[in-house]
PDB file of N, CA and C in Angstrom:
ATOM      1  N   UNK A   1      15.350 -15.726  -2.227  1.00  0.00           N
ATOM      2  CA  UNK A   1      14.775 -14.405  -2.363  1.00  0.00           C
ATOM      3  C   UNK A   1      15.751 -13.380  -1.764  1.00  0.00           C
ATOM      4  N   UNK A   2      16.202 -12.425  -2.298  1.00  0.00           N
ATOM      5  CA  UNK A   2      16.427 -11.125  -1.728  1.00  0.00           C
ATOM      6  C   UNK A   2      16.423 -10.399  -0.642  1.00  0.00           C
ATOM      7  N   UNK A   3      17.207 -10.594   0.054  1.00  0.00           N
ATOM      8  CA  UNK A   3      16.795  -9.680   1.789  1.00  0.00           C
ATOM      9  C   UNK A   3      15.799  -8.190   1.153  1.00  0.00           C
ATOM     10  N   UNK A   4      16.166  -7.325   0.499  1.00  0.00           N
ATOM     11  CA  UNK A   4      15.094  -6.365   0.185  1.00  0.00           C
ATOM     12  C   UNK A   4      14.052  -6.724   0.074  1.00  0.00           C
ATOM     13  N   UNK A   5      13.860  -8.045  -0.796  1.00  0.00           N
ATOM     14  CA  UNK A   5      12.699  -8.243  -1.369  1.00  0.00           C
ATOM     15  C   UNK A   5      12.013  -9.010   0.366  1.00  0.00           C
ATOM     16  N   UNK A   6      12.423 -10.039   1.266  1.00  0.00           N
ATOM     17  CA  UNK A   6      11.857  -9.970   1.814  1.00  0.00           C
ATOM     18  C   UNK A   6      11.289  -9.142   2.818  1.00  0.00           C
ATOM     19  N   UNK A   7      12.307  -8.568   3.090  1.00  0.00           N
ATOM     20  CA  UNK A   7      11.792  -7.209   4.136  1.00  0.00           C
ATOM     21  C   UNK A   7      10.406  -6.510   3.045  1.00  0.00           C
ATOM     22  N   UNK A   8      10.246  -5.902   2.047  1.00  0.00           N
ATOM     23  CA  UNK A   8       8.969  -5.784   1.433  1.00  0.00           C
ATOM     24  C   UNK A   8       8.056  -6.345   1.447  1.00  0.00           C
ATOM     25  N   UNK A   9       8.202  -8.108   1.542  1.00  0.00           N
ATOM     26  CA  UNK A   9       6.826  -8.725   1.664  1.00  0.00           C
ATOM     27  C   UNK A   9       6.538  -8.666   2.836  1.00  0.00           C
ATOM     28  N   UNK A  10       7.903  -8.830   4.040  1.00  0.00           N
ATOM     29  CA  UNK A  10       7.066  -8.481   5.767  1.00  0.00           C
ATOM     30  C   UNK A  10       6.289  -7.542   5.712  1.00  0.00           C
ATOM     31  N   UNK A  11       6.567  -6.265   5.256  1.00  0.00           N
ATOM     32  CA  UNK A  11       6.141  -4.631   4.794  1.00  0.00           C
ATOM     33  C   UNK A  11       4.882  -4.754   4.818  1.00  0.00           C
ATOM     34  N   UNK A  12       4.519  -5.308   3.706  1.00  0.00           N
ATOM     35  CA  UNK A  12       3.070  -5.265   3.105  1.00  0.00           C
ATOM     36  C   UNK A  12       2.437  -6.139   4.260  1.00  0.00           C
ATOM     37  N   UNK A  13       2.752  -7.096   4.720  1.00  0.00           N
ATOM     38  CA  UNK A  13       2.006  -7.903   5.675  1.00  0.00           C
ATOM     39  C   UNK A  13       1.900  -7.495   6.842  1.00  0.00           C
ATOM     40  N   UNK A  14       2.931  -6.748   7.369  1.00  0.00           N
ATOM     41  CA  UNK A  14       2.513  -5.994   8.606  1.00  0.00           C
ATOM     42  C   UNK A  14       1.967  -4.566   8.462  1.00  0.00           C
ATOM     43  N   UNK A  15       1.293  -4.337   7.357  1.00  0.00           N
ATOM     44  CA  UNK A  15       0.429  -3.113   6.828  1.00  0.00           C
ATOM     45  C   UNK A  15      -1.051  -3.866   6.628  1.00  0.00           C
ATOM     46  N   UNK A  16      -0.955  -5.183   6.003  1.00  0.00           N
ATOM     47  CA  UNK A  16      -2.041  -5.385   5.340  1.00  0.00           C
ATOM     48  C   UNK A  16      -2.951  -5.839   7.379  1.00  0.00           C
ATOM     49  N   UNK A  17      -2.105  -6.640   8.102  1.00  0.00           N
ATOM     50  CA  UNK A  17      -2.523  -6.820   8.870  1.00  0.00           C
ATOM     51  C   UNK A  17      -3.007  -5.992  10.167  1.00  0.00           C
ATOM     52  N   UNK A  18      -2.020  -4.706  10.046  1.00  0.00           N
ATOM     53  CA  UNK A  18      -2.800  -3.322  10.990  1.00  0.00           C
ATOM     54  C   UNK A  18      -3.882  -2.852  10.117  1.00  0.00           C
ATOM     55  N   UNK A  19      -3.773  -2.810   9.060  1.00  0.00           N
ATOM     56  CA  UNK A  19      -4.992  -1.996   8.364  1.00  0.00           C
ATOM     57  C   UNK A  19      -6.425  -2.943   9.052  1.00  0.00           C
ATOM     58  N   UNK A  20      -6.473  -4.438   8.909  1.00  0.00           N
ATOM     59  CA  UNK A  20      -7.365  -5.085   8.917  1.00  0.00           C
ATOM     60  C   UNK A  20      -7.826  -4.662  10.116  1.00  0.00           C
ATOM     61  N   UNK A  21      -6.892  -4.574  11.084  1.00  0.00           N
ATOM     62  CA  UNK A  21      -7.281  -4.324  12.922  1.00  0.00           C
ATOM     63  C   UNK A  21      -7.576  -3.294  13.172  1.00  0.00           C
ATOM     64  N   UNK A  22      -7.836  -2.312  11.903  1.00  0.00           N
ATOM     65  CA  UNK A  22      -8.308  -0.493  11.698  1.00  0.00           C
ATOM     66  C   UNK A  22      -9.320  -0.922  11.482  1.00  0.00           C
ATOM     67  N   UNK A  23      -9.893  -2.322  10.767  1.00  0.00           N
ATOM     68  CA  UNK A  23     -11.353  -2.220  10.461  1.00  0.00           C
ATOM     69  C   UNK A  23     -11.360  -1.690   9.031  1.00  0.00           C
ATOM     70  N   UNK A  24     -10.723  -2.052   8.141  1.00  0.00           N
ATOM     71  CA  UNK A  24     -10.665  -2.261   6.743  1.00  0.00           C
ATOM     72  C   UNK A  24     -10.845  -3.692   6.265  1.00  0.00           C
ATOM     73  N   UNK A  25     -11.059  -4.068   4.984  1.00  0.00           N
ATOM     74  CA  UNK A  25     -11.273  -5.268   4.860  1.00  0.00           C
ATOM     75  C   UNK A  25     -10.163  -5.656   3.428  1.00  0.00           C
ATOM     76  N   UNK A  26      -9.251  -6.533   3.736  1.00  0.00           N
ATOM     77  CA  UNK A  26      -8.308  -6.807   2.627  1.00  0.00           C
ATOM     78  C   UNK A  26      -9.405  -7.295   1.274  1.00  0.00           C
ATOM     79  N   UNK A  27      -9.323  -6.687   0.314  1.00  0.00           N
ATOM     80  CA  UNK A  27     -10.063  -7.376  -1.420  1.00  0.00           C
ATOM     81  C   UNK A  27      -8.758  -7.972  -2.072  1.00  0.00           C
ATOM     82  N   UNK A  28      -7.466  -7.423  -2.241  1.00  0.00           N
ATOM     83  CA  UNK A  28      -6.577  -7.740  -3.205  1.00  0.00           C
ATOM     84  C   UNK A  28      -5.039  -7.607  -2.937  1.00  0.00           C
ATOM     85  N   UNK A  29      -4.248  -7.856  -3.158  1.00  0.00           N
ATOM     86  CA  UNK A  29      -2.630  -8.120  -2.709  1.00  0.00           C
ATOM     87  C   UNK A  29      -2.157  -8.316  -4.223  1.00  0.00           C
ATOM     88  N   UNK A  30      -1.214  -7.288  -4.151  1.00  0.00           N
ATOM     89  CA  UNK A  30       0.349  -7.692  -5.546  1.00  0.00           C
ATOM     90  C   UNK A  30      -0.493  -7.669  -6.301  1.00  0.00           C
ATOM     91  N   UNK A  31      -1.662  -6.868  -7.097  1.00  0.00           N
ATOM     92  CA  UNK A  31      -2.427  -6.886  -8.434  1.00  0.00           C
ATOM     93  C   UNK A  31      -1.063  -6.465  -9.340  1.00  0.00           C
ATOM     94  N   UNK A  32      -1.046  -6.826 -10.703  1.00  0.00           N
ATOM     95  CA  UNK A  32      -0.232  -6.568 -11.160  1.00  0.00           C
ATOM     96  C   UNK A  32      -1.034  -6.832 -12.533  1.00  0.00           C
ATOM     97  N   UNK A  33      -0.491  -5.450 -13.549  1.00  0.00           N
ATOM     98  CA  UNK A  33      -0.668  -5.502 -14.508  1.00  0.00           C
ATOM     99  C   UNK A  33       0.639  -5.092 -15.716  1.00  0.00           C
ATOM    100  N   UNK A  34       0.211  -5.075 -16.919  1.00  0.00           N
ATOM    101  CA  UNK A  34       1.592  -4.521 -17.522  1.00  0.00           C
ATOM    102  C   UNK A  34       1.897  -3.044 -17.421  1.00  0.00           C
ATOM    103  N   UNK A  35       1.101  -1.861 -16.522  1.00  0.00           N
ATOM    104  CA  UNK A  35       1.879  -0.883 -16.312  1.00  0.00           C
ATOM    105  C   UNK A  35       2.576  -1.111 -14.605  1.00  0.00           C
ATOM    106  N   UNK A  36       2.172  -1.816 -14.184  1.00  0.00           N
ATOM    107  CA  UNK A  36       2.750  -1.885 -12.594  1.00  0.00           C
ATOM    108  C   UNK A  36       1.795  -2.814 -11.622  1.00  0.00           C
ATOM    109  N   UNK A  37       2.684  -2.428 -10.693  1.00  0.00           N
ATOM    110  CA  UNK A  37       1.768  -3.452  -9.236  1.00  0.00           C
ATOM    111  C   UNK A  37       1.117  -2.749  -7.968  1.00  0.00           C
ATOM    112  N   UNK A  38       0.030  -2.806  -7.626  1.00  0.00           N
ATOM    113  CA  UNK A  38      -0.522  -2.450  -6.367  1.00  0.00           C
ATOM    114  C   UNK A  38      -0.661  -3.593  -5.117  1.00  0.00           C
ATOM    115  N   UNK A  39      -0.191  -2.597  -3.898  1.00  0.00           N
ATOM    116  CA  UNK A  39       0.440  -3.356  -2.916  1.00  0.00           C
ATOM    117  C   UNK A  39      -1.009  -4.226  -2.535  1.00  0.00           C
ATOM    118  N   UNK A  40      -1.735  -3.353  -1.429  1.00  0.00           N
ATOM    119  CA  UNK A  40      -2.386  -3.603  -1.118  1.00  0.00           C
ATOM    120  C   UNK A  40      -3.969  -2.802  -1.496  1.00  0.00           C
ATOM    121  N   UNK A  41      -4.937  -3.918  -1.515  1.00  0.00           N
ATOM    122  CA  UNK A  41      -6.690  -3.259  -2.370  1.00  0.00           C
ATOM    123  C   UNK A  41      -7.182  -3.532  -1.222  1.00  0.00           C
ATOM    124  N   UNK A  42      -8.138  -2.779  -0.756  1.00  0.00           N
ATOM    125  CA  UNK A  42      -8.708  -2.548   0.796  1.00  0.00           C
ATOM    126  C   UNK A  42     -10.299  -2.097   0.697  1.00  0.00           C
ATOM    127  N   UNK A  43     -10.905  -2.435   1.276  1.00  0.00           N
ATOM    128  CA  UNK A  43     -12.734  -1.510   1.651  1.00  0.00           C
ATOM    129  C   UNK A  43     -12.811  -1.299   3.360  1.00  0.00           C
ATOM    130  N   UNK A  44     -13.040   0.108   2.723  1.00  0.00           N
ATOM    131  CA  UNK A  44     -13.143   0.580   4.501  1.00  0.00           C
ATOM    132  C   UNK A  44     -14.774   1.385   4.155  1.00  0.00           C
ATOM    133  N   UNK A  45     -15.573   0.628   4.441  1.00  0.00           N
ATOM    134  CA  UNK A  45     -16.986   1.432   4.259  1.00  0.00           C
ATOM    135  C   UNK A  45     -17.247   0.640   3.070  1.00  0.00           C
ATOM    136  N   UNK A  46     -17.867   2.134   1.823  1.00  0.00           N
ATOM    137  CA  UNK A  46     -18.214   1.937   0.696  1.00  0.00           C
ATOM    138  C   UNK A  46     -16.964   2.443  -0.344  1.00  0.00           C
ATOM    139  N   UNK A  47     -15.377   2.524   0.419  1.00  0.00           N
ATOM    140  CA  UNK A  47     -14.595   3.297   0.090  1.00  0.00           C
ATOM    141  C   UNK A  47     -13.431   2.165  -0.846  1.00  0.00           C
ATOM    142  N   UNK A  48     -13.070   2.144  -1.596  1.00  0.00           N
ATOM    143  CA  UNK A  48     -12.040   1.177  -2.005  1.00  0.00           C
ATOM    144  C   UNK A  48     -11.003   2.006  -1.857  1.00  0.00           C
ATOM    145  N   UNK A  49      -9.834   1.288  -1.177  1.00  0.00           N
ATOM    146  CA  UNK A  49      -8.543   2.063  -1.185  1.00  0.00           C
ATOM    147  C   UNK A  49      -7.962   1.416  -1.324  1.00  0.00           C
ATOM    148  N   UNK A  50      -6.543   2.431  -2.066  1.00  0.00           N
ATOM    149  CA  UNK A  50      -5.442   1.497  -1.880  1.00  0.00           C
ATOM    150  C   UNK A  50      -4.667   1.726  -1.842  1.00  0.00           C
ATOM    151  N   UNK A  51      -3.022   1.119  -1.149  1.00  0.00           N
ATOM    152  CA  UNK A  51      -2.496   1.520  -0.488  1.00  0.00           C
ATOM    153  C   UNK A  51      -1.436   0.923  -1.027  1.00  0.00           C
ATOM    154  N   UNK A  52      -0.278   2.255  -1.069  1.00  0.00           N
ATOM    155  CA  UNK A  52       1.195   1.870  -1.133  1.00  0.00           C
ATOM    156  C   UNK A  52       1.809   1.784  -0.108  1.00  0.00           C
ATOM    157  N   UNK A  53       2.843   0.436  -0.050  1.00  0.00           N
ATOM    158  CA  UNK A  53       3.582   0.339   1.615  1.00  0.00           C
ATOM    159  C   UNK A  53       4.758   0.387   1.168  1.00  0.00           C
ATOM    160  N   UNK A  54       5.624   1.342   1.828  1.00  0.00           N
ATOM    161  CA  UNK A  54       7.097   1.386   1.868  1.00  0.00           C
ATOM    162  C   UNK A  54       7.205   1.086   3.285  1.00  0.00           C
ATOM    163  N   UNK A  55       8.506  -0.068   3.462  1.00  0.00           N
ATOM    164  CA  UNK A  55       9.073  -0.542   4.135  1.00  0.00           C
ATOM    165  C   UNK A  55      10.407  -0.337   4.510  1.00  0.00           C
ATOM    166  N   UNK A  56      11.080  -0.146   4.969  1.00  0.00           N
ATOM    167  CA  UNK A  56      12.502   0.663   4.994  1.00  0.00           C
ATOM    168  C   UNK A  56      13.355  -0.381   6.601  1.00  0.00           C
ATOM    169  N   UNK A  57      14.522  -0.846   6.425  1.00  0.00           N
ATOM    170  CA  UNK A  57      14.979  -1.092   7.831  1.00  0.00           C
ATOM    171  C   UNK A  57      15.379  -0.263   8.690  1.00  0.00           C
ATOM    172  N   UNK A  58      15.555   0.767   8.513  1.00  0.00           N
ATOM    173  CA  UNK A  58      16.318   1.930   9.282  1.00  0.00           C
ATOM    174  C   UNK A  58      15.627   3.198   9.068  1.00  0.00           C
ATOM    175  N   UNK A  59      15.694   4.289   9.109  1.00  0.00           N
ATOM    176  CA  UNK A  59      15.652   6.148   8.624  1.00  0.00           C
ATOM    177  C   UNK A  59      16.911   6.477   7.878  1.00  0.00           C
ATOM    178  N   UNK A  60      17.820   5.430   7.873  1.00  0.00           N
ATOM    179  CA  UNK A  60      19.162   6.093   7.755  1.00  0.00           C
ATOM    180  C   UNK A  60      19.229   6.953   6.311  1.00  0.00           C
ATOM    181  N   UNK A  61      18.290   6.569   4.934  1.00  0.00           N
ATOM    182  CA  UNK A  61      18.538   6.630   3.782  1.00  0.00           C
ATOM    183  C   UNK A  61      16.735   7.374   3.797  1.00  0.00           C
ATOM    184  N   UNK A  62      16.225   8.315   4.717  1.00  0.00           N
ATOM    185  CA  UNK A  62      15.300   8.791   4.878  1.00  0.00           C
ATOM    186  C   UNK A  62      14.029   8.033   5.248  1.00  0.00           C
ATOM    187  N   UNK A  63      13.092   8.659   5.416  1.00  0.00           N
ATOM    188  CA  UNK A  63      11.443   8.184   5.978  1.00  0.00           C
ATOM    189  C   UNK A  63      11.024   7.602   3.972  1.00  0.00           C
ATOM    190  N   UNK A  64       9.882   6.252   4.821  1.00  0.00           N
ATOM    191  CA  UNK A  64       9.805   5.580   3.718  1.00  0.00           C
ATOM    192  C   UNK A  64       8.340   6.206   2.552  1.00  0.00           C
ATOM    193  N   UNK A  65       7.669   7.696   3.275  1.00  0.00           N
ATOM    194  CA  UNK A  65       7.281   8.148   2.438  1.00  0.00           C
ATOM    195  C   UNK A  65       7.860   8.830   1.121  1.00  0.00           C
ATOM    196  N   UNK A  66       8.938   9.153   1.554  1.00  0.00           N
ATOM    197  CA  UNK A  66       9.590  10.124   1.041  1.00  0.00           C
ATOM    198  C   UNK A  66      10.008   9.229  -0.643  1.00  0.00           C
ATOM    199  N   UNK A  67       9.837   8.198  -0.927  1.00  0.00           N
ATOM    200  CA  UNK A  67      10.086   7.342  -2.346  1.00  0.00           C
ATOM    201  C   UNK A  67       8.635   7.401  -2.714  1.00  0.00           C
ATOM    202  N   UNK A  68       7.001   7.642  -2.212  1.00  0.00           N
ATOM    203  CA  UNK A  68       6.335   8.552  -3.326  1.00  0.00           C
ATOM    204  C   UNK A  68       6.446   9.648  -3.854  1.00  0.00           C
ATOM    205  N   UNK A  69       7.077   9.535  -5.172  1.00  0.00           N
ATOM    206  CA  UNK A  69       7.078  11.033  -6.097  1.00  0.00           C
ATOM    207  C   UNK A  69       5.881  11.039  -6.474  1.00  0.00           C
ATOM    208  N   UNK A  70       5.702  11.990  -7.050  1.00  0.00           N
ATOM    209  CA  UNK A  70       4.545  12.773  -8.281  1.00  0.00           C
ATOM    210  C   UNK A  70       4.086  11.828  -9.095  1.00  0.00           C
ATOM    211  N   UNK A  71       5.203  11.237  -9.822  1.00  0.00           N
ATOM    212  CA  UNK A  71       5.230  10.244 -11.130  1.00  0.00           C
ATOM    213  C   UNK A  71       4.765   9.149 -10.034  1.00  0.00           C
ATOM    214  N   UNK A  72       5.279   8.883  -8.930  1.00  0.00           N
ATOM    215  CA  UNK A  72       4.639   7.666  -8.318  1.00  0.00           C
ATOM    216  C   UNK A  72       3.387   7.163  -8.161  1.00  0.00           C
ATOM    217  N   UNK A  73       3.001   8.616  -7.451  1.00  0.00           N
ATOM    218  CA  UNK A  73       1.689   8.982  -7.237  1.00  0.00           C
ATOM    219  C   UNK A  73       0.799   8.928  -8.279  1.00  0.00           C
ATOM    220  N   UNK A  74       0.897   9.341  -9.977  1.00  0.00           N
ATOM    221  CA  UNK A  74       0.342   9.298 -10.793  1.00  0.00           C
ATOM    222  C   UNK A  74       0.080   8.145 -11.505  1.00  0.00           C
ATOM    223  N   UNK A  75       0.959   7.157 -11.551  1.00  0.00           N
ATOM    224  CA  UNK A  75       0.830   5.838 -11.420  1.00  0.00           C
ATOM    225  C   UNK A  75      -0.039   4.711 -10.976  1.00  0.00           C
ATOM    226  N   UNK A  76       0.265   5.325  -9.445  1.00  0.00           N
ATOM    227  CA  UNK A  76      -0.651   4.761  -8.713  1.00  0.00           C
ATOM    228  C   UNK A  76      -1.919   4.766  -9.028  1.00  0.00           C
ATOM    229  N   UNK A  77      -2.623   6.344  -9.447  1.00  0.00           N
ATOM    230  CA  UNK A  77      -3.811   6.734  -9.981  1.00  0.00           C
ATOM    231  C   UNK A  77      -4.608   6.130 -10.589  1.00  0.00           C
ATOM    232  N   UNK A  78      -3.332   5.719 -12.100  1.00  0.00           N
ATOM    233  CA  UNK A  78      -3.759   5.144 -12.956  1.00  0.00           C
ATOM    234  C   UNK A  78      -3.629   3.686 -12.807  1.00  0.00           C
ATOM    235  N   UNK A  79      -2.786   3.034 -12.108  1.00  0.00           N
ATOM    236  CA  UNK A  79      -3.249   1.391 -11.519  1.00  0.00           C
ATOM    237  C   UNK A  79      -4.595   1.629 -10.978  1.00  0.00           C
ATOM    238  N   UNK A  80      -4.835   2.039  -9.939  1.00  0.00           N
ATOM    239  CA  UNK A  80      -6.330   1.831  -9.063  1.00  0.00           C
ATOM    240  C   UNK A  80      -6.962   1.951 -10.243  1.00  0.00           C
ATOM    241  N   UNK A  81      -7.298   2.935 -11.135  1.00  0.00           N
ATOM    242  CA  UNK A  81      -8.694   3.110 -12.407  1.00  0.00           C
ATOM    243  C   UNK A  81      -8.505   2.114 -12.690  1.00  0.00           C
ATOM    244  N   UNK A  82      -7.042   1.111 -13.479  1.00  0.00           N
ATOM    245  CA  UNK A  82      -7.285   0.029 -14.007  1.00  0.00           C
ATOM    246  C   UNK A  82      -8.044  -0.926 -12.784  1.00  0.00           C
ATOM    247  N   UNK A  83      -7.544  -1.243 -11.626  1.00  0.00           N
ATOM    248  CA  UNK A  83      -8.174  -1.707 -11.052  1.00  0.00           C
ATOM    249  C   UNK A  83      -9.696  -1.954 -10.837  1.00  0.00           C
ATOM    250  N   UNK A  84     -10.075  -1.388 -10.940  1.00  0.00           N
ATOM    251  CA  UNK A  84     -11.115  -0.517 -10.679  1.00  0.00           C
ATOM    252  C   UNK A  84     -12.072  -1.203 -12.068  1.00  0.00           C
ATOM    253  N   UNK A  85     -11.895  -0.736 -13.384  1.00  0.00           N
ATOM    254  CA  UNK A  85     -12.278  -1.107 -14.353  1.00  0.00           C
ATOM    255  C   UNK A  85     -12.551  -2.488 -14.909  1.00  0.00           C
ATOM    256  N   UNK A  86     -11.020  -3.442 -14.174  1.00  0.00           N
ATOM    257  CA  UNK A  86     -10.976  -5.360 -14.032  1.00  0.00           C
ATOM    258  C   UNK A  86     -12.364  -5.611 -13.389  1.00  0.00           C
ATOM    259  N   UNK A  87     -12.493  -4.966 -12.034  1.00  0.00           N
ATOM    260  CA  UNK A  87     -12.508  -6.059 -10.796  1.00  0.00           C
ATOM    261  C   UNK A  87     -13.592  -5.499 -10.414  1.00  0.00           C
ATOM    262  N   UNK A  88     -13.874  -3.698 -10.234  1.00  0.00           N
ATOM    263  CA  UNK A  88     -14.900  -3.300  -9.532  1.00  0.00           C
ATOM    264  C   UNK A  88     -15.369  -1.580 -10.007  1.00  0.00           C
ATOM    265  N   UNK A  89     -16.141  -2.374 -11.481  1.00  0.00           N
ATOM    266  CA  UNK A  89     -16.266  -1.673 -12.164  1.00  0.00           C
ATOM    267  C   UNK A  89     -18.119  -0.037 -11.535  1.00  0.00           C
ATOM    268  N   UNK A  90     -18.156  -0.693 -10.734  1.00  0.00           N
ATOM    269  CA  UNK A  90     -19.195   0.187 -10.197  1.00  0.00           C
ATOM    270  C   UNK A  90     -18.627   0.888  -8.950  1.00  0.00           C
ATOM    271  N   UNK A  91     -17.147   0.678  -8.435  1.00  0.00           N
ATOM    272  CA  UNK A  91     -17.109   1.502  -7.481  1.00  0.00           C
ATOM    273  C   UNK A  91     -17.058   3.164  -7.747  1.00  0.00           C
ATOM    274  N   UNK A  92     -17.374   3.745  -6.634  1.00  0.00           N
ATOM    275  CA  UNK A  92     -17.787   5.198  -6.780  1.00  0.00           C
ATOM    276  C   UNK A  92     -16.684   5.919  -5.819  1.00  0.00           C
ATOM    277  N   UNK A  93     -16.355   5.686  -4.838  1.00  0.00           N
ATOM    278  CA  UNK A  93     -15.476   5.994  -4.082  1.00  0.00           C
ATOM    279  C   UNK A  93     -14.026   5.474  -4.129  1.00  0.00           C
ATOM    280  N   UNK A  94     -12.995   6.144  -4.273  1.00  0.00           N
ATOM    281  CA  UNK A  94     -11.912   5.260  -4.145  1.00  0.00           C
ATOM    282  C   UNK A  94     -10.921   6.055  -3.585  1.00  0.00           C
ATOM    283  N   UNK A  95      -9.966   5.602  -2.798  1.00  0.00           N
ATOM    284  CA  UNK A  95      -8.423   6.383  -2.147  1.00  0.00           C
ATOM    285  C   UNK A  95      -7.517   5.477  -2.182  1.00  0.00           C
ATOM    286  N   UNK A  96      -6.649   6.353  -2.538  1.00  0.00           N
ATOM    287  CA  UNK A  96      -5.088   6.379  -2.413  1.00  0.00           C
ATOM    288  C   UNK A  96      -4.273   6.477  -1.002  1.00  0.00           C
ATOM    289  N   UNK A  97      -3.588   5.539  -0.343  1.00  0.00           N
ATOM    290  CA  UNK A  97      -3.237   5.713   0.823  1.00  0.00           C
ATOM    291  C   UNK A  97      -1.851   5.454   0.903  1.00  0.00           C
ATOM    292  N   UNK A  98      -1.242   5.918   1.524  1.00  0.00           N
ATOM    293  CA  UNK A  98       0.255   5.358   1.920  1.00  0.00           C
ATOM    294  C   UNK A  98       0.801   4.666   2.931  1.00  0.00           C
ATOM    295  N   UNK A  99       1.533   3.546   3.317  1.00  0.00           N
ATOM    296  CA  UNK A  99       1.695   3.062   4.814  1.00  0.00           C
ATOM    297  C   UNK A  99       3.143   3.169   4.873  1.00  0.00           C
ATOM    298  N   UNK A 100       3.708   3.672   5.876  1.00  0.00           N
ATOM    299  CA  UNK A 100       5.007   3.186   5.870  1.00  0.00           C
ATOM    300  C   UNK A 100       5.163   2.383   7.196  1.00  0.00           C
ATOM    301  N   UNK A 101       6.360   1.169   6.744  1.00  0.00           N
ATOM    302  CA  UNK A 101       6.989   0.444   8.029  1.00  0.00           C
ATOM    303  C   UNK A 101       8.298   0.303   8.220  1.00  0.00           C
ATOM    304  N   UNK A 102       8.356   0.880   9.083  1.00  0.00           N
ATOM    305  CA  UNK A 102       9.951   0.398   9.580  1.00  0.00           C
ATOM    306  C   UNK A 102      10.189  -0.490  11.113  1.00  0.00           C
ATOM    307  N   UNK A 103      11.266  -1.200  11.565  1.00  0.00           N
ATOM    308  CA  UNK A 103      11.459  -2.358  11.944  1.00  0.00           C
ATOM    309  C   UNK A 103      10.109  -3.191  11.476  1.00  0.00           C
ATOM    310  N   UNK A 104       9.926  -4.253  10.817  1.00  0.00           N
ATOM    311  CA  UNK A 104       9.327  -4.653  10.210  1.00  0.00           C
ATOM    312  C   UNK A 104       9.474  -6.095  11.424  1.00  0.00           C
ATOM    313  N   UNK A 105      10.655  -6.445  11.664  1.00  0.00           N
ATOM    314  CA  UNK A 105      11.495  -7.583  11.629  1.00  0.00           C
ATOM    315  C   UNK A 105      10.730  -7.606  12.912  1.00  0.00           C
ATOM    316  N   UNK A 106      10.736  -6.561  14.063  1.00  0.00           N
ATOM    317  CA  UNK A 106      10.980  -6.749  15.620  1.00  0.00           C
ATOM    318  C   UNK A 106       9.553  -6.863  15.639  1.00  0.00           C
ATOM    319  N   UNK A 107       8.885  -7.297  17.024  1.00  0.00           N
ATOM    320  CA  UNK A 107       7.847  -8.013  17.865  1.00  0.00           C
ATOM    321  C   UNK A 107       6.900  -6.845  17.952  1.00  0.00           C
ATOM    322  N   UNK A 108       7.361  -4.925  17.926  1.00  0.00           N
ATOM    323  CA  UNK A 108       6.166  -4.154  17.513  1.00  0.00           C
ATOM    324  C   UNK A 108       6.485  -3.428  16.260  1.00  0.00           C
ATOM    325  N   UNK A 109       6.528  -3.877  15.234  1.00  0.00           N
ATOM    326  CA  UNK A 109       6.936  -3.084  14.091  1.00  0.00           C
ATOM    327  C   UNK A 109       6.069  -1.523  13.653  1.00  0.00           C
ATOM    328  N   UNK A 110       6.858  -0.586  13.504  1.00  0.00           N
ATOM    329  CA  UNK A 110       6.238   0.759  13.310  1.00  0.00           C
ATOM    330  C   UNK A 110       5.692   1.123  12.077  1.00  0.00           C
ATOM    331  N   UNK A 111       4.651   1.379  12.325  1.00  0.00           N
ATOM    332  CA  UNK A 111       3.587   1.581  11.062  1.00  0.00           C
ATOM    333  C   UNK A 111       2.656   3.218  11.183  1.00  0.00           C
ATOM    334  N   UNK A 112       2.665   3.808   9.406  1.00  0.00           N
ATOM    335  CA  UNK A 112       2.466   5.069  10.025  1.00  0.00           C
ATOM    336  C   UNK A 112       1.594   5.116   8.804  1.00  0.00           C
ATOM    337  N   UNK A 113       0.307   5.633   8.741  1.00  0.00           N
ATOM    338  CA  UNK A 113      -0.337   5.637   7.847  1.00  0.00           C
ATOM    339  C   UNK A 113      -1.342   6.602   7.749  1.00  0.00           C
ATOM    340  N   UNK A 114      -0.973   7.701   6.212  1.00  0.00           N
ATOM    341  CA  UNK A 114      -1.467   8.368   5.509  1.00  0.00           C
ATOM    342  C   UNK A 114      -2.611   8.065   4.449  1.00  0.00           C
ATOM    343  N   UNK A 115      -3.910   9.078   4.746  1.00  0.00           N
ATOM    344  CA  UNK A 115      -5.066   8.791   3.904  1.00  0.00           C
ATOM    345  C   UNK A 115      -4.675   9.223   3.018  1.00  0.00           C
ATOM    346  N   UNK A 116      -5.655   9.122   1.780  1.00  0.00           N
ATOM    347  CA  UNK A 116      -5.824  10.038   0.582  1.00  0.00           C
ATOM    348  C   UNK A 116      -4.557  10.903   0.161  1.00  0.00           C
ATOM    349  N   UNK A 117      -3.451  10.287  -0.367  1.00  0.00           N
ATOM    350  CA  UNK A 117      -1.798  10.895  -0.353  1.00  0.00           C
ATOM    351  C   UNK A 117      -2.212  11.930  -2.082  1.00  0.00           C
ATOM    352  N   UNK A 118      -3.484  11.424  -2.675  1.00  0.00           N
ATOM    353  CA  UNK A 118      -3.207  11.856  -4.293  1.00  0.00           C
ATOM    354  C   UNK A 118      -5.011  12.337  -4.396  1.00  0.00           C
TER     355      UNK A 118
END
């Protein structure tokens, strides 16, 4: 595998696992359909969210929000509806969230996380 690619799956796992210790509850990981993939599917309440994690090793090449664009964001939109439509076709509530992590690797990895980004 890919050093990028693994530093991304630490990413998501040290997101999916602070979120849980926020008191969210993991539903879904890597959904993937033929327009794209959602990181992580979450219930916090009656709320389904879900959440994009950028992972980054450094700042050097900027903060790891900064790779949701517009088009990203709109994407995203339209994954969760599909989502949404598969799996949990009566939900009423839903968000869009962002996590970013950097040192992923070290013993407290930094995690910064934005509600409702869209």
């Amino acid at each position: 595998m890919a050093e990028k690619d693994e530093l991304g799956r630490r990413g998501e796992q040290v997101a999916a696992e602070w979120l849980q210790e926020q008191g969210y509850t993991l539903v879904d990981r890597n959904w993937r359909c033929p327009s794209g993939e959602l990181d992580l599917i979450l219930r916090q309440g009656t709320t389904m969210v879900f959440a994009e994690v950028k992972t980054r090793s450094s700042l050097t090449f900027g903060h790891p929000f900064e790779a949701i664009t517009s088009r990203k964001a709109a994407r995203l939109r339209r994954l969760a509806a599909a989502w949404c439509r598969e799996r949990e076709p009566g939900a009423v509530s839903v968000r869009i969230d962002a996590v970013a992590v950097t040192n992923a690797w070290s013993e407290r990895p930094n995690v910064e996380h934005l509600a409702g980004i869209v």
